[in-house]
N, C-alpha and C. Protein backbone atom coordinates (compact mmCIF):
# COMPACT_ATOMS: atom_id res chain seq x y z
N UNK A 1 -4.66 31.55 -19.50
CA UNK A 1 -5.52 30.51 -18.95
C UNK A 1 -4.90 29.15 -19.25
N UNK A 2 -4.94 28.37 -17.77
CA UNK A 2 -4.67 27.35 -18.58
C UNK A 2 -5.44 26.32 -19.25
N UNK A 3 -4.79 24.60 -19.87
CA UNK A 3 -5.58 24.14 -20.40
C UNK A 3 -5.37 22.64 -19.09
N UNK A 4 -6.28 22.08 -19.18
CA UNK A 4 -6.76 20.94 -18.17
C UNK A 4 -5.84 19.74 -18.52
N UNK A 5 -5.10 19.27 -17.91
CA UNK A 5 -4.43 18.24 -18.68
C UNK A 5 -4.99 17.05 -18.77
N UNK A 6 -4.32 15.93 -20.16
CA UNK A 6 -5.08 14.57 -20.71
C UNK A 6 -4.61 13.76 -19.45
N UNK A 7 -5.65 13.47 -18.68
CA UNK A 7 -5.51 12.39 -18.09
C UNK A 7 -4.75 11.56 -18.07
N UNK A 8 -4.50 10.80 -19.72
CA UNK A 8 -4.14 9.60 -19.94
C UNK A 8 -2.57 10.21 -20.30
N UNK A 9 -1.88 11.22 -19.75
CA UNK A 9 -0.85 11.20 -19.60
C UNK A 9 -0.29 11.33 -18.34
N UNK A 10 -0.89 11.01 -17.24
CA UNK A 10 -0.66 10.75 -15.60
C UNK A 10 -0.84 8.97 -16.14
N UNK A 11 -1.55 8.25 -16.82
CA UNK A 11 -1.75 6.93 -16.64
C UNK A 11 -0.36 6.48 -17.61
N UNK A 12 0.39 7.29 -18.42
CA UNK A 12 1.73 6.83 -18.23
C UNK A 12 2.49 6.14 -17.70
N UNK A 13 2.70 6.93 -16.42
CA UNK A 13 3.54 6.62 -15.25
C UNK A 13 3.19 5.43 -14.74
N UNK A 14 4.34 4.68 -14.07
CA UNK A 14 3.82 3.31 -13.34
C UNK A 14 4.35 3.95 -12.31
N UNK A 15 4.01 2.01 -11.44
CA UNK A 15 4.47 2.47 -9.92
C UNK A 15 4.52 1.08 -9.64
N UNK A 16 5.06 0.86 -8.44
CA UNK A 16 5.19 -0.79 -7.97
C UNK A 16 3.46 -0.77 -7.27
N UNK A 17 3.52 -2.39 -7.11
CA UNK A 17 2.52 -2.59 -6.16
C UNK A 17 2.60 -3.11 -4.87
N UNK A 18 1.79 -2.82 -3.48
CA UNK A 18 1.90 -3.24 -2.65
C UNK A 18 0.90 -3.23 -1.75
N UNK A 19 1.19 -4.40 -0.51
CA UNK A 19 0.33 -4.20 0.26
C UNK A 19 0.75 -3.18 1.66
N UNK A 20 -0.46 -2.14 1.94
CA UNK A 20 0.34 -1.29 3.68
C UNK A 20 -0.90 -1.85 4.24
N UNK A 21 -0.38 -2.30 5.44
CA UNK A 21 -0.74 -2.42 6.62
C UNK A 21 -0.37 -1.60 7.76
N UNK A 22 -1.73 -2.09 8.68
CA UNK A 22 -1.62 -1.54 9.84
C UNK A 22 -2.54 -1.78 10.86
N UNK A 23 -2.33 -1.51 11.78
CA UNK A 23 -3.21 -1.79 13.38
C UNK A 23 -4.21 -0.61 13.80
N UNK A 24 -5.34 -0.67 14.66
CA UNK A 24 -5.83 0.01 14.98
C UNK A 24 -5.38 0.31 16.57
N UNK A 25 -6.08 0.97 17.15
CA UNK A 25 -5.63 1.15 18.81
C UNK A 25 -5.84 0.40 19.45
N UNK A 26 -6.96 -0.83 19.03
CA UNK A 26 -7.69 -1.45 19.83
C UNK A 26 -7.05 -2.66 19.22
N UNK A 27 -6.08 -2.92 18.70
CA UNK A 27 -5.63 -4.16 18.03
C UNK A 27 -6.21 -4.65 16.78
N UNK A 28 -6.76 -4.53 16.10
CA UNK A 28 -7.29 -4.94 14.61
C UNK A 28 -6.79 -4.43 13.66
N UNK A 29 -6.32 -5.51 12.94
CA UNK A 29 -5.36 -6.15 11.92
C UNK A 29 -6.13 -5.83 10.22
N UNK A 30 -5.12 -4.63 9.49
CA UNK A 30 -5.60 -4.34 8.29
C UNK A 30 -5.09 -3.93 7.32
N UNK A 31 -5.20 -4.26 5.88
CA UNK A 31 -4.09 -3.86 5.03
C UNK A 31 -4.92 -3.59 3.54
N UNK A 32 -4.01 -2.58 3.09
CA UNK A 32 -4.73 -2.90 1.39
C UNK A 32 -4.04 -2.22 0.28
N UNK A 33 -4.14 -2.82 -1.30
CA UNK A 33 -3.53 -2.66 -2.22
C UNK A 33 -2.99 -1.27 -2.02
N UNK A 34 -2.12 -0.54 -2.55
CA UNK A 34 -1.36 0.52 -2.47
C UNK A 34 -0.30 0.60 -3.48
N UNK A 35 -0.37 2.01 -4.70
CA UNK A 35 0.56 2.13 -5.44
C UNK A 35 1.36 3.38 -5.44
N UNK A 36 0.99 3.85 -4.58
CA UNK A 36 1.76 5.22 -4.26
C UNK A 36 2.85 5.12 -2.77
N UNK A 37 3.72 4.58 -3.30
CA UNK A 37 4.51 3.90 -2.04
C UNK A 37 6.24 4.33 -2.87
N UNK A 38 6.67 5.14 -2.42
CA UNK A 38 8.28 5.85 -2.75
C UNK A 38 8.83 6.21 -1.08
N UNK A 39 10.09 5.91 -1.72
CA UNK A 39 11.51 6.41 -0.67
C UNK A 39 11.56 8.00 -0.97
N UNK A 40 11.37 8.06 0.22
CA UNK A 40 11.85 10.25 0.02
C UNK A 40 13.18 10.34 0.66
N UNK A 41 14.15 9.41 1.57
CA UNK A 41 15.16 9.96 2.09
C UNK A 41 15.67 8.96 2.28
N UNK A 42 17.57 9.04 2.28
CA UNK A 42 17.82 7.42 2.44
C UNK A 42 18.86 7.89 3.84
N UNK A 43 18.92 9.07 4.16
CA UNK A 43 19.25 9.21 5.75
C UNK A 43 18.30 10.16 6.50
N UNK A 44 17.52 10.19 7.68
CA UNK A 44 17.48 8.20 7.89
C UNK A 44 16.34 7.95 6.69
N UNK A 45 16.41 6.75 6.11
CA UNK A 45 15.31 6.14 5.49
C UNK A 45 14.25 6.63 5.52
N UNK A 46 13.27 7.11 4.75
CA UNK A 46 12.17 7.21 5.00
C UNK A 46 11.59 6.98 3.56
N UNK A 47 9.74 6.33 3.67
CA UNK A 47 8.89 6.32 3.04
C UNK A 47 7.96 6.83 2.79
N UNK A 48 6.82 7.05 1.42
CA UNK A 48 5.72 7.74 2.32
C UNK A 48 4.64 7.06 1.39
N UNK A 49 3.49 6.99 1.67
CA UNK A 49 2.69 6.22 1.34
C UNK A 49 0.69 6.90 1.24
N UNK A 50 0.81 6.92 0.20
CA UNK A 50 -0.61 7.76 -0.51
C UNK A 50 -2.28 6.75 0.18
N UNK A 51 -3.07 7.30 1.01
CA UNK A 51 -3.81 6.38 1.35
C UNK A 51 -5.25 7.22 1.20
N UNK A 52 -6.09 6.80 0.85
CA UNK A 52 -7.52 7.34 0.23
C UNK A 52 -7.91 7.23 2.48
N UNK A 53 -8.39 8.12 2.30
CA UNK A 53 -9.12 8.83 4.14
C UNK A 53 -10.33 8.15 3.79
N UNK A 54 -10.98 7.67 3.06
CA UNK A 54 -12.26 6.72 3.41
C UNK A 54 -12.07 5.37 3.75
N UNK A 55 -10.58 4.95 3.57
CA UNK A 55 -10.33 3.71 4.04
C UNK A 55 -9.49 2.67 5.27
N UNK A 56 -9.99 1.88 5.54
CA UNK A 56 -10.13 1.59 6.54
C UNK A 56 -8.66 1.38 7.50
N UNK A 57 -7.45 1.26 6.55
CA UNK A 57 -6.53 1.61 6.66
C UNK A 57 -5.67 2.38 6.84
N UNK A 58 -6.48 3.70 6.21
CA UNK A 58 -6.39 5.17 6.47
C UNK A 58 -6.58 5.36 8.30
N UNK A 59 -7.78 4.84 8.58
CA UNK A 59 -7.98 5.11 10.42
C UNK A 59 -6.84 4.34 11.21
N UNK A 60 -6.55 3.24 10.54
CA UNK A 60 -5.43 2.60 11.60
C UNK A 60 -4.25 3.23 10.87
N UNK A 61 -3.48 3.39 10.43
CA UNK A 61 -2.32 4.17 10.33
C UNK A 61 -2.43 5.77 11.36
N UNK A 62 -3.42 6.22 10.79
CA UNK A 62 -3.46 7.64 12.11
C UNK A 62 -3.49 7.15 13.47
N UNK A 63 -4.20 6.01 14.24
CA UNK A 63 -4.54 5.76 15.54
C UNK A 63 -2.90 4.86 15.58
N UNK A 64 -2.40 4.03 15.23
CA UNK A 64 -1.21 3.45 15.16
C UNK A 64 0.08 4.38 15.73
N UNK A 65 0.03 5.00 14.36
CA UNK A 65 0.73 5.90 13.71
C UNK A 65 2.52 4.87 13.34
N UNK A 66 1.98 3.73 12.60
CA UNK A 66 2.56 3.07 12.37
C UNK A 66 2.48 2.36 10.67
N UNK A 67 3.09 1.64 9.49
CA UNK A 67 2.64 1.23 8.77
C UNK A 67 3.88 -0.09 8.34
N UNK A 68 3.22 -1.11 7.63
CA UNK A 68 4.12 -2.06 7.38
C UNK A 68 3.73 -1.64 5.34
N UNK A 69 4.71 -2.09 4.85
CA UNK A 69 4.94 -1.91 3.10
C UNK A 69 5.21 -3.49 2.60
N UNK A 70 4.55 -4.14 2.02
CA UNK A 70 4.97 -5.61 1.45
C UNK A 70 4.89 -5.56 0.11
N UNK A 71 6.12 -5.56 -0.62
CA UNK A 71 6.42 -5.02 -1.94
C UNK A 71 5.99 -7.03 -2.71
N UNK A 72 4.99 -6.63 -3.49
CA UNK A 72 4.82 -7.90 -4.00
C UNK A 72 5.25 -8.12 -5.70
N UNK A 73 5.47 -9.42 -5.35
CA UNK A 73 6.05 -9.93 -6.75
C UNK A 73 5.27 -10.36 -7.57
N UNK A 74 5.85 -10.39 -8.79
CA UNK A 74 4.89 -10.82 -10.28
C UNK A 74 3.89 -12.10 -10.01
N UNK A 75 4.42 -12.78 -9.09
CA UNK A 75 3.38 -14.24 -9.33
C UNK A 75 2.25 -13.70 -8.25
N UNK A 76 2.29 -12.57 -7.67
CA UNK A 76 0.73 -12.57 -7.05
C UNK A 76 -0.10 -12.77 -8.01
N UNK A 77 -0.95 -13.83 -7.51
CA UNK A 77 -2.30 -13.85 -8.18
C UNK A 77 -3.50 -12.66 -8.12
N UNK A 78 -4.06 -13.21 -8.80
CA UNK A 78 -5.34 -11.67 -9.02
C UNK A 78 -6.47 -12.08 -8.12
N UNK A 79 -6.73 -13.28 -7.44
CA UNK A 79 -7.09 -13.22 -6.56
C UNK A 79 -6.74 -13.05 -4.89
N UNK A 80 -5.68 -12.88 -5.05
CA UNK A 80 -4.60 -12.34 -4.16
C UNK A 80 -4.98 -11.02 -4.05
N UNK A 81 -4.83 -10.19 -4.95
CA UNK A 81 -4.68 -8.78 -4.95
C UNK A 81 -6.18 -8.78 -4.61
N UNK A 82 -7.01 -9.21 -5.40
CA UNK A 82 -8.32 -8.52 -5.06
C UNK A 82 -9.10 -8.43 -3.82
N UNK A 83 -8.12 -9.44 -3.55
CA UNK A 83 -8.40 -9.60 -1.22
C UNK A 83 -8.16 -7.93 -1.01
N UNK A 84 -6.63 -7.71 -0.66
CA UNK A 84 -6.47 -6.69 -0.50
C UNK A 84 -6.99 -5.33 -1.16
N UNK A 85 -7.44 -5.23 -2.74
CA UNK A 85 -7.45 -4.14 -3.43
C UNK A 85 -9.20 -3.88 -3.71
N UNK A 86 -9.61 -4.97 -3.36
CA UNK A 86 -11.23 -4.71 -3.85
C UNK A 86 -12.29 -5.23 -2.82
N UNK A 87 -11.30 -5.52 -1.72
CA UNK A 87 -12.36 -6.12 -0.39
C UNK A 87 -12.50 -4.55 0.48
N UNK A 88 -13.75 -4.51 1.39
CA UNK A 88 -12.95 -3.50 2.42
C UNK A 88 -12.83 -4.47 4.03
N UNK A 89 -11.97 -3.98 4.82
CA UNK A 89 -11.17 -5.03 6.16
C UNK A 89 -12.87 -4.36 6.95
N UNK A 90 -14.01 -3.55 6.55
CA UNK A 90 -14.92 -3.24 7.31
C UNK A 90 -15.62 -4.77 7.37
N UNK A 91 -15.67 -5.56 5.94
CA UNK A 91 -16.55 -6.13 5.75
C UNK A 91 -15.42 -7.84 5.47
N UNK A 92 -14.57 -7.84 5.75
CA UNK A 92 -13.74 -9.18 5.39
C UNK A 92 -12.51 -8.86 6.00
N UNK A 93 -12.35 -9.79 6.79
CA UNK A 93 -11.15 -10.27 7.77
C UNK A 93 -9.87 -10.69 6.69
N UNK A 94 -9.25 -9.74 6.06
CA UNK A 94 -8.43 -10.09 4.87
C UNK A 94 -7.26 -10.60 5.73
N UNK A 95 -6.78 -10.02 6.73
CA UNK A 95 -5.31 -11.34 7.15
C UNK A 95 -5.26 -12.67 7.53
N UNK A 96 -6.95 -12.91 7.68
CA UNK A 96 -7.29 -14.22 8.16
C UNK A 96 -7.13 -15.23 7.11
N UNK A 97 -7.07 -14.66 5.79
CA UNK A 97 -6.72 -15.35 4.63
C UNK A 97 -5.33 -15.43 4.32
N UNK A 98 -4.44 -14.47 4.65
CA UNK A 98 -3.34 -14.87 4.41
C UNK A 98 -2.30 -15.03 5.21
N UNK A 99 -1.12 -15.31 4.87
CA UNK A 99 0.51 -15.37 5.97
C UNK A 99 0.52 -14.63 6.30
N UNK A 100 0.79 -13.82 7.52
CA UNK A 100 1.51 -12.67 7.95
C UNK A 100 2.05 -12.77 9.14
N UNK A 101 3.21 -11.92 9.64
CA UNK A 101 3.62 -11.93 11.11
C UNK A 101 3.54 -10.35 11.22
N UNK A 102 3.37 -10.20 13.34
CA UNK A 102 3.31 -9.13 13.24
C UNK A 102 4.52 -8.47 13.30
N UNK A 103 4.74 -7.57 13.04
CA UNK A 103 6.00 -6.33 13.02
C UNK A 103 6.44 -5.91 14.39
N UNK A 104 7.66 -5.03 14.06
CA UNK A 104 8.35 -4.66 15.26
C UNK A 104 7.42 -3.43 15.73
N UNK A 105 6.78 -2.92 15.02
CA UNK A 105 5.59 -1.86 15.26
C UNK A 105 4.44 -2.39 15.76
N UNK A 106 4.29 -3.62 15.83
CA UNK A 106 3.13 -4.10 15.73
C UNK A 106 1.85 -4.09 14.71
N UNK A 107 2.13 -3.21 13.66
CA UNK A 107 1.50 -3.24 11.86
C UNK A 107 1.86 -5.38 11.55
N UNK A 108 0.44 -5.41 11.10
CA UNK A 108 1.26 -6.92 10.24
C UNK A 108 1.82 -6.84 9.24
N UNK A 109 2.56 -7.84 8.80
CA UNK A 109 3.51 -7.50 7.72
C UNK A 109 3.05 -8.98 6.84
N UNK A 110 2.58 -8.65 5.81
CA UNK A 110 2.00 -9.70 4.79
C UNK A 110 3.23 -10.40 4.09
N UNK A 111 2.97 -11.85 4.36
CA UNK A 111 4.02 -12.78 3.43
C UNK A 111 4.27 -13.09 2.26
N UNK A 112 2.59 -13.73 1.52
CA UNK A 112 2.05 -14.00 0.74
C UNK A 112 2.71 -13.27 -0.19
N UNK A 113 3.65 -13.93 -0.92
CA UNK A 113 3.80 -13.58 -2.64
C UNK A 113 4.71 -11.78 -2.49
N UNK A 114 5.15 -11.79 -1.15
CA UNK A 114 6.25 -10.62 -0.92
C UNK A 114 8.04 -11.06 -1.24
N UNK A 115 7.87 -9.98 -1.58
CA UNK A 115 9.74 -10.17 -2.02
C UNK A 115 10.40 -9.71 -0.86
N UNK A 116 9.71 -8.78 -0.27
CA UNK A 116 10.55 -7.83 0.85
C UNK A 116 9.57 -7.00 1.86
N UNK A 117 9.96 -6.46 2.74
CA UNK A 117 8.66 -5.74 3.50
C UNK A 117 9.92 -4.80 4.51
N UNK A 118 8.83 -3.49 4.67
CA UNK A 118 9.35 -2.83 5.61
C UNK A 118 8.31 -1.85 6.83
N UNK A 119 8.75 -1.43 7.72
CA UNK A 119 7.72 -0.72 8.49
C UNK A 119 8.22 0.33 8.98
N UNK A 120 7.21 1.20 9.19
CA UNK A 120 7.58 2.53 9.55
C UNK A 120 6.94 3.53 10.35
N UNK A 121 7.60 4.45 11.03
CA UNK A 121 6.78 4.68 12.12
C UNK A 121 6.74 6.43 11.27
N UNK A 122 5.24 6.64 11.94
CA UNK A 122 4.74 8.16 10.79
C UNK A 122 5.57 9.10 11.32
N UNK A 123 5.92 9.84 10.45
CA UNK A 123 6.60 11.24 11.32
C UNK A 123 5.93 12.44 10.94
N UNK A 124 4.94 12.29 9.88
CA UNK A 124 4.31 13.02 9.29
C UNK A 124 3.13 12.98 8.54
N UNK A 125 2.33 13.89 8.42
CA UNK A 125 1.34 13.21 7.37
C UNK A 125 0.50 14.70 6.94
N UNK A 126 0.54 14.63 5.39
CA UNK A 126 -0.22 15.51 4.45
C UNK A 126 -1.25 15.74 4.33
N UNK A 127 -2.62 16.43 4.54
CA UNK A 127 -3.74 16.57 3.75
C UNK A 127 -3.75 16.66 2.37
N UNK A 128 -4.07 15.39 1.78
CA UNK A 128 -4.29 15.86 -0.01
C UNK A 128 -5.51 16.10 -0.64
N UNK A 129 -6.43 16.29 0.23
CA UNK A 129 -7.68 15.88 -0.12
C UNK A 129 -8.51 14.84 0.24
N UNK A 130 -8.60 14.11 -1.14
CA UNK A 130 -9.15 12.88 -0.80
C UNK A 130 -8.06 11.87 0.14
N UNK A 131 -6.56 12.08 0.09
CA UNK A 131 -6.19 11.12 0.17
C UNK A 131 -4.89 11.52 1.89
N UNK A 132 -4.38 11.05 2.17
CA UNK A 132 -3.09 11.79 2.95
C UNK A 132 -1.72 10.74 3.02
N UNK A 133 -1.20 11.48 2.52
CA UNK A 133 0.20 11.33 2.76
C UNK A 133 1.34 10.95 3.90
N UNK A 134 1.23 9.96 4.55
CA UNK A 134 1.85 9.58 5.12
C UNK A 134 3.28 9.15 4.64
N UNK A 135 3.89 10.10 5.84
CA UNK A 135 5.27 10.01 5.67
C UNK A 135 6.53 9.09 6.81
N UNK A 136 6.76 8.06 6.86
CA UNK A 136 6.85 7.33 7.59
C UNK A 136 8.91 7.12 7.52
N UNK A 137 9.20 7.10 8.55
CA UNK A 137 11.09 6.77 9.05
C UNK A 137 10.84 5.30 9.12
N UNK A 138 11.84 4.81 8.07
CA UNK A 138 11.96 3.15 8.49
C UNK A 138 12.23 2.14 9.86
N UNK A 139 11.86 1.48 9.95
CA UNK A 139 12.40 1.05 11.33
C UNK A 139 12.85 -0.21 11.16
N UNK A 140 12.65 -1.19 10.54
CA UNK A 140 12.44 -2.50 10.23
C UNK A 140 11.94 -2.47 8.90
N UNK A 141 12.74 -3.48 8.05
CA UNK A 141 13.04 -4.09 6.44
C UNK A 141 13.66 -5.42 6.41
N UNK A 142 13.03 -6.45 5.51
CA UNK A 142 13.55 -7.53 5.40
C UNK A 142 13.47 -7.97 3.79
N UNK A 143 14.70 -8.68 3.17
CA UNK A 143 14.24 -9.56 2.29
C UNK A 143 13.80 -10.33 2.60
N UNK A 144 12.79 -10.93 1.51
CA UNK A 144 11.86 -12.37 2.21
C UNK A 144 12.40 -13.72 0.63
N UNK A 145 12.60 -12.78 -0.25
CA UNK A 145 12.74 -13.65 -1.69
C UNK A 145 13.11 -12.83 -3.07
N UNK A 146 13.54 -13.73 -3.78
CA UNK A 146 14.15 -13.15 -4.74
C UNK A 146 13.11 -13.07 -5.96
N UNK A 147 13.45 -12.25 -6.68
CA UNK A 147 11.95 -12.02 -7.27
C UNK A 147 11.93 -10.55 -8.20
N UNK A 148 10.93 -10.70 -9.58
CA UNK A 148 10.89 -9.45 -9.93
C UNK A 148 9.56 -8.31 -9.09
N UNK A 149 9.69 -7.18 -8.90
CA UNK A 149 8.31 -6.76 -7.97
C UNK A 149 7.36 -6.64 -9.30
N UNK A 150 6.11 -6.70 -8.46
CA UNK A 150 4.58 -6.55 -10.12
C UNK A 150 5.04 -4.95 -9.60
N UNK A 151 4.24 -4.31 -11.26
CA UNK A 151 4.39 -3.23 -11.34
C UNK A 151 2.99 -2.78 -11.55
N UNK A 152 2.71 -1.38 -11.51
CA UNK A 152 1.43 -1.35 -11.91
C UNK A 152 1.07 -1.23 -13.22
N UNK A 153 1.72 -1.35 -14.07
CA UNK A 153 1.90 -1.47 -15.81
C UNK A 153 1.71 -3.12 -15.69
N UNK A 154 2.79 -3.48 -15.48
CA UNK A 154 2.33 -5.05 -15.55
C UNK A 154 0.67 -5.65 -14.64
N UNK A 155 -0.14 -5.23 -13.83
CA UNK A 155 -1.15 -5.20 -13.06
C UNK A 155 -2.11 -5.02 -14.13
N UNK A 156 -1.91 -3.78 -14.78
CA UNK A 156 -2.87 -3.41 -15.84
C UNK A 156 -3.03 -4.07 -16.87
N UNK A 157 -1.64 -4.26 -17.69
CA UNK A 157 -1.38 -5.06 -19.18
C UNK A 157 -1.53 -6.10 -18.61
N UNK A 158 -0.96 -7.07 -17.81
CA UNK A 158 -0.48 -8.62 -18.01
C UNK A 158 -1.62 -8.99 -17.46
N UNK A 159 -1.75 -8.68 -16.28
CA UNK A 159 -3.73 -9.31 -15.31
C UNK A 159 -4.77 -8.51 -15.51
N UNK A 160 -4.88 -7.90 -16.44
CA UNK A 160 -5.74 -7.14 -16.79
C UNK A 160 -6.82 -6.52 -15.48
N UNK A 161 -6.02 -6.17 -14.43
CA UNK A 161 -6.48 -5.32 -13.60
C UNK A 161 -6.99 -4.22 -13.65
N UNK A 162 -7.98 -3.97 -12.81
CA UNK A 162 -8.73 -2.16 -12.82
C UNK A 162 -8.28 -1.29 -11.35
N UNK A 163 -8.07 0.12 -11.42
CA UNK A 163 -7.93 0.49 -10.17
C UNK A 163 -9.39 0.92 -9.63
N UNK A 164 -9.53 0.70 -8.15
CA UNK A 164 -10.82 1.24 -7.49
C UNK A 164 -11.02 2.49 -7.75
N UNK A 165 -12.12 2.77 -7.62
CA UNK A 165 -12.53 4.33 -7.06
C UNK A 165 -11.79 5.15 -5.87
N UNK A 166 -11.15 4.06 -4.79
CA UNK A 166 -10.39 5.09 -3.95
C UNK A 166 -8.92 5.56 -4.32
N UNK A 167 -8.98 4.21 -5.16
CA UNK A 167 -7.01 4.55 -5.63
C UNK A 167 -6.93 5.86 -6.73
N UNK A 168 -5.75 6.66 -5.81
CA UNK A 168 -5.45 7.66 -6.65
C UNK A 168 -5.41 7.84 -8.37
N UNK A 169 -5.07 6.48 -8.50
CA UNK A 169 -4.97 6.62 -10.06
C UNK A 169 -6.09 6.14 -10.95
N UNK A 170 -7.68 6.12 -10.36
CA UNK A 170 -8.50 5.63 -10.72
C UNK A 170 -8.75 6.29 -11.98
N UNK A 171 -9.19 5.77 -13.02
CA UNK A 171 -9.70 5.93 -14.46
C UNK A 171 -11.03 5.95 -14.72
N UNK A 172 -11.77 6.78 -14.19
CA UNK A 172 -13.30 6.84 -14.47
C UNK A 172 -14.08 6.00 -15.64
């Protein structure tokens, strides 16, 4: 039998932070915090990106089938993040607050306090449960600035950040 593992050895692990965006069918513009964002292949490129199915971002990436990645740097503010990480786009027009242009996908691609951004078109996508796995081929990447990226160790320790209830790595 086995034994259940300590939690607080998954909260180990870091991860960068970022914002994914994306479009709906009907054109509406949406994005939000995201720490499950890794390279699975570097021919061709590809990403894939962990998204909780209750969120609102979750519906426009499937209807899209497109996503933009804006890898953000240490000086995001915490009211920055909490646009993206603790608003939902049901109830607050979050790009209306910040920079963005749209993408070669047509996903927006967030400026604000990004080092770099890329977009990707899905080629795939996982049932995980709560969450799915989108697996996305690069199409478009830019540096925007030089910069260290926030991490989610630094998110936690330095801004004394909490993760939501939808983010995978939530801490009850």
């Amino acid at each position: 039998m086995s034994q259940a593992p300590d939690p607080k050895a998954l909260w180990s692990m870091s991860y960068g932070l970022y914002i994914v965006s994306s479009r709906s069918a009907d054109g509406k513009l949406n994005g939000q915090i995201a720490n499950s964002v890794f390279q699975v292949t570097a021919e061709p490129p590809q990403v894939a990106v962990a998204i909780n199915k209750g969120n609102l971002t979750h519906s426009y990436v499937e209807e899209s089938g497109a996503f933009a990645v804006s890898v953000l740097s240490q000086d995001a503010t915490m009211k920055f993040v909490g646009l993206f990480g603790f608003r939902s786009g049901r109830d607050v027009d979050k790009l209306s607050r910040a920079n963005y242009k749209v993408g070669t996908t047509g996903a927006p691609v967030v400026l604000d306090y990004a080092l770099s951004f890329l977009e990707a078109e899905v080629v795939e996508a996982v049932d995980l449960g709560t969450h799915t796995l989108f697996v996305g081929k690069v199409v478009a990447g830019e540096v925007l600035a030089e910069g260290t990226p926030l991490t989610y160790a630094d998110y936690h320790e330095k801004k004394k950040g909490k993760a939501p209830k939808a983010a995978p790595t939530y801490r009850g």
